[in-house]
Protein backbone atom coordinates (compact mmCIF):
# COMPACT_ATOMS: atom_id res chain seq x y z
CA UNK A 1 -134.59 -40.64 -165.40
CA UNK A 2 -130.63 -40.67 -165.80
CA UNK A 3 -129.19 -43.68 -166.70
CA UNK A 4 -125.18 -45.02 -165.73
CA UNK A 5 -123.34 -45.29 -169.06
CA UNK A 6 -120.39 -47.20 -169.74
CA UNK A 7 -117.78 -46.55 -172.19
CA UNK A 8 -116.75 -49.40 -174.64
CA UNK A 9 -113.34 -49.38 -176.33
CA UNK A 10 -112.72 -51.86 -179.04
CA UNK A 11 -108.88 -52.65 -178.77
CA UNK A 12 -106.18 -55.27 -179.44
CA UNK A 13 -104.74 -55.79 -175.95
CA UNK A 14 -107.50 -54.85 -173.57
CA UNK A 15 -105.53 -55.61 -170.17
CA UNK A 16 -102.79 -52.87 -171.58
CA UNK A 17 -105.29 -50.13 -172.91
CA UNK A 18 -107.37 -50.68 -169.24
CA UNK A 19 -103.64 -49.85 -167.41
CA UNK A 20 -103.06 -46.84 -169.40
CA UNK A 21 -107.06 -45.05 -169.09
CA UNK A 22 -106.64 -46.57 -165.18
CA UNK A 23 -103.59 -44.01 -165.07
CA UNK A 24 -104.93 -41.11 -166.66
CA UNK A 25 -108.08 -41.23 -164.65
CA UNK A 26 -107.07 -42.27 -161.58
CA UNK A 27 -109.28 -45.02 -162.07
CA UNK A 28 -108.78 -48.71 -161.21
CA UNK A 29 -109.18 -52.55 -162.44
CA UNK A 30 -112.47 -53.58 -161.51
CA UNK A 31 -112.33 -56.30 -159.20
CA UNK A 32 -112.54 -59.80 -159.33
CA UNK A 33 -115.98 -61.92 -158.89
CA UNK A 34 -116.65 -62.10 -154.60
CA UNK A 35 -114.81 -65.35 -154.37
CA UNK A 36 -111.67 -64.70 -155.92
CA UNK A 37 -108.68 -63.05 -155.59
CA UNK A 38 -107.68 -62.48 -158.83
CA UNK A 39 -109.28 -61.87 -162.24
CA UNK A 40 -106.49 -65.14 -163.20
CA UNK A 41 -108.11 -67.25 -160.84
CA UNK A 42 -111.31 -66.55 -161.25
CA UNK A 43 -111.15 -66.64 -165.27
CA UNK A 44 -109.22 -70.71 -164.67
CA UNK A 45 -112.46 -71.69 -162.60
CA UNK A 46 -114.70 -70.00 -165.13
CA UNK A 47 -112.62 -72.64 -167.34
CA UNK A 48 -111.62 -69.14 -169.84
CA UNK A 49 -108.74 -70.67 -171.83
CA UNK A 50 -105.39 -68.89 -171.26
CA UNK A 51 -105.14 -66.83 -174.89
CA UNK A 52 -108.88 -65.83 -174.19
CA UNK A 53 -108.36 -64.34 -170.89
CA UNK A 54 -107.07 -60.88 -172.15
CA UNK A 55 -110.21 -60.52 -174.36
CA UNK A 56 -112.26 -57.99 -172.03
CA UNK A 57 -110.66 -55.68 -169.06
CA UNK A 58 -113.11 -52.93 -167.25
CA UNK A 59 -111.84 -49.99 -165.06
CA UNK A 60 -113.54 -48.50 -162.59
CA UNK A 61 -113.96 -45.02 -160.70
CA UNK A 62 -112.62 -45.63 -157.08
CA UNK A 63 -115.12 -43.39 -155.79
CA UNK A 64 -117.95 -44.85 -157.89
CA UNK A 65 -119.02 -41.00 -159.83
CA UNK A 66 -117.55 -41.30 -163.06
CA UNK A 67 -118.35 -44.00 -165.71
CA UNK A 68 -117.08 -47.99 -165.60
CA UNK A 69 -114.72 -48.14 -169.12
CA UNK A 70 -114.94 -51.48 -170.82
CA UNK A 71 -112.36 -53.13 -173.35
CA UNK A 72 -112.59 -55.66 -175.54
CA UNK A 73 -110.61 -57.38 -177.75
CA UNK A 74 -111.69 -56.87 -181.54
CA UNK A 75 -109.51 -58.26 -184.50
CA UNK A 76 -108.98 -55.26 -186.86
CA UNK A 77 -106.79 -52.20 -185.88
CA UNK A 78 -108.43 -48.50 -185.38
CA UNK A 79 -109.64 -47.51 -189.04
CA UNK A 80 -110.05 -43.72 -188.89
CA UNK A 81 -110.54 -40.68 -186.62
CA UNK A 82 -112.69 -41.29 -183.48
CA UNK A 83 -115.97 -39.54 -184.01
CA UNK A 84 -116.18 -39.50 -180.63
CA UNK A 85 -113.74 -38.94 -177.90
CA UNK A 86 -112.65 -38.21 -174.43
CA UNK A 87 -111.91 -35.14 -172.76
CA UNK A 88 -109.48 -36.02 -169.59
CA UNK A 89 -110.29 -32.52 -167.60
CA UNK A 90 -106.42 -32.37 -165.98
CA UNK A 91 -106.60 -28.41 -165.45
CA UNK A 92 -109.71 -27.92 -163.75
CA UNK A 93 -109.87 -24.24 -162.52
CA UNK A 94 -106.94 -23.00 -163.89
CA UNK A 95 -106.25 -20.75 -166.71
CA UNK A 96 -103.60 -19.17 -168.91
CA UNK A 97 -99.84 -20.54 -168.40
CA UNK A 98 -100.81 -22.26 -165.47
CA UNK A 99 -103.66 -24.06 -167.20
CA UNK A 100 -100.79 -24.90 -169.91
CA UNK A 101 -98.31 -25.92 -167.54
CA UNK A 102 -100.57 -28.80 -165.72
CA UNK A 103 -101.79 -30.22 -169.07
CA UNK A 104 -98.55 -30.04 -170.11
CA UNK A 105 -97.35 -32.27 -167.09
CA UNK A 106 -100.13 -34.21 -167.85
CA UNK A 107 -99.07 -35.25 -171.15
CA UNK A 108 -95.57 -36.09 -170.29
CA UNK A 109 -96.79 -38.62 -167.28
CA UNK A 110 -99.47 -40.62 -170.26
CA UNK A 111 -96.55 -40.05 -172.71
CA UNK A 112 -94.64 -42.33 -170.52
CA UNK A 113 -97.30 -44.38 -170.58
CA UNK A 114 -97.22 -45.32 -174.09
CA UNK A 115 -99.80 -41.56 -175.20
CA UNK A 116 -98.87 -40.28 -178.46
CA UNK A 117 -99.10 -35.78 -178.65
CA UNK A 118 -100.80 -35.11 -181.34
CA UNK A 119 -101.34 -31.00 -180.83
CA UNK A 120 -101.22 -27.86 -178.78
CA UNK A 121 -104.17 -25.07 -178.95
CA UNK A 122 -103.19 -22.49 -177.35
CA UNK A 123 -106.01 -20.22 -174.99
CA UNK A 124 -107.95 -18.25 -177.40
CA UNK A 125 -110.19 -16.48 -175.03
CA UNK A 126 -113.15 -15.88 -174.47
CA UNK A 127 -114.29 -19.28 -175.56
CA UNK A 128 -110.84 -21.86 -176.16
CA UNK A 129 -109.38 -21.96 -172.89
CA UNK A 130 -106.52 -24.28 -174.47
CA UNK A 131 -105.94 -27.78 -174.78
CA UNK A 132 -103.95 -31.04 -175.81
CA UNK A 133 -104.74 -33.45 -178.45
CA UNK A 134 -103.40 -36.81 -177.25
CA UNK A 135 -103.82 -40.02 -178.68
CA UNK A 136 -103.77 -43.76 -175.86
CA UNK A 137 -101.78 -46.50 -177.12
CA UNK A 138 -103.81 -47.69 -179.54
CA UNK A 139 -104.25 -44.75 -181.26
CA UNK A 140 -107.64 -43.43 -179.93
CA UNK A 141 -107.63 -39.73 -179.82
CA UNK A 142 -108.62 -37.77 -176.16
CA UNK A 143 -107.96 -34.41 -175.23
CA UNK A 144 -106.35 -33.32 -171.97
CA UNK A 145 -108.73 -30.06 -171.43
């Protein structure tokens, strides 16, 4: 039997890292608690002091396929290379300059949004097809494949 995962990121500002992987997905904040209009107002009545309410953030897959990604607020910085990481698939079907081009446009859009580049490979067929190594604001490395 398959089981939903969910992808934890240990972070310093989880409300800012959530904003950036909400972009490059095309994901979006999870909602508030049924009751509340806004993650604020329902953290007050929860009685969540003000500098603890940016300790967690989740995003969420609009269409409810892809995997919820949690963040939470840890109190050292990122030590060393991720061992594991995430591919953001923003070429799908294409191939050659094409495939370049979109991942290319890609990383300029999450650039803007605070990304770091970190490398090019350029298609190697039959097997590398080409990709970007990106890091997210925090420094967690993810390929845009």
């Amino acid at each position: 039997m398959a089981r939903d995962v969910q992808i934890t990121f240990d972070c310093a500002d989880p409300a800012g890292l959530a904003a950036f992987w909400a972009e490059a997905l095309g994901y979006r904040l999870q909602d508030p608690p049924p009751g509340f209009d806004s993650w604020e107002q329902a953290l007050a009545a929860m009685g969540v002091p003000p500098e603890r309410r940016n300790d967690a953030s989740a995003v969420v897959d609009p269409d409810g396929s892809g995997p919820r990604l949690f963040f939470q607020r840890v109190p050292e910085g990122k030590q060393a290379k991720n061992r594991a990481h995430l591919d953001v698939r923003a070429a799908p079907g294409l191939d050659g300059d094409a495939r370049m081009a979109a991942l290319e446009a890609a990383a300029e859009r999450l650039v803007a949004r605070g990304a770091t580049r970190l490398g090019r490979h350029e298609p190697a067929p039959p097997f590398g097809a080409g990709h970007l190594v990106m890091a997210d604001p925090e420094g967690n490395e993810f390929c845009l494949d």
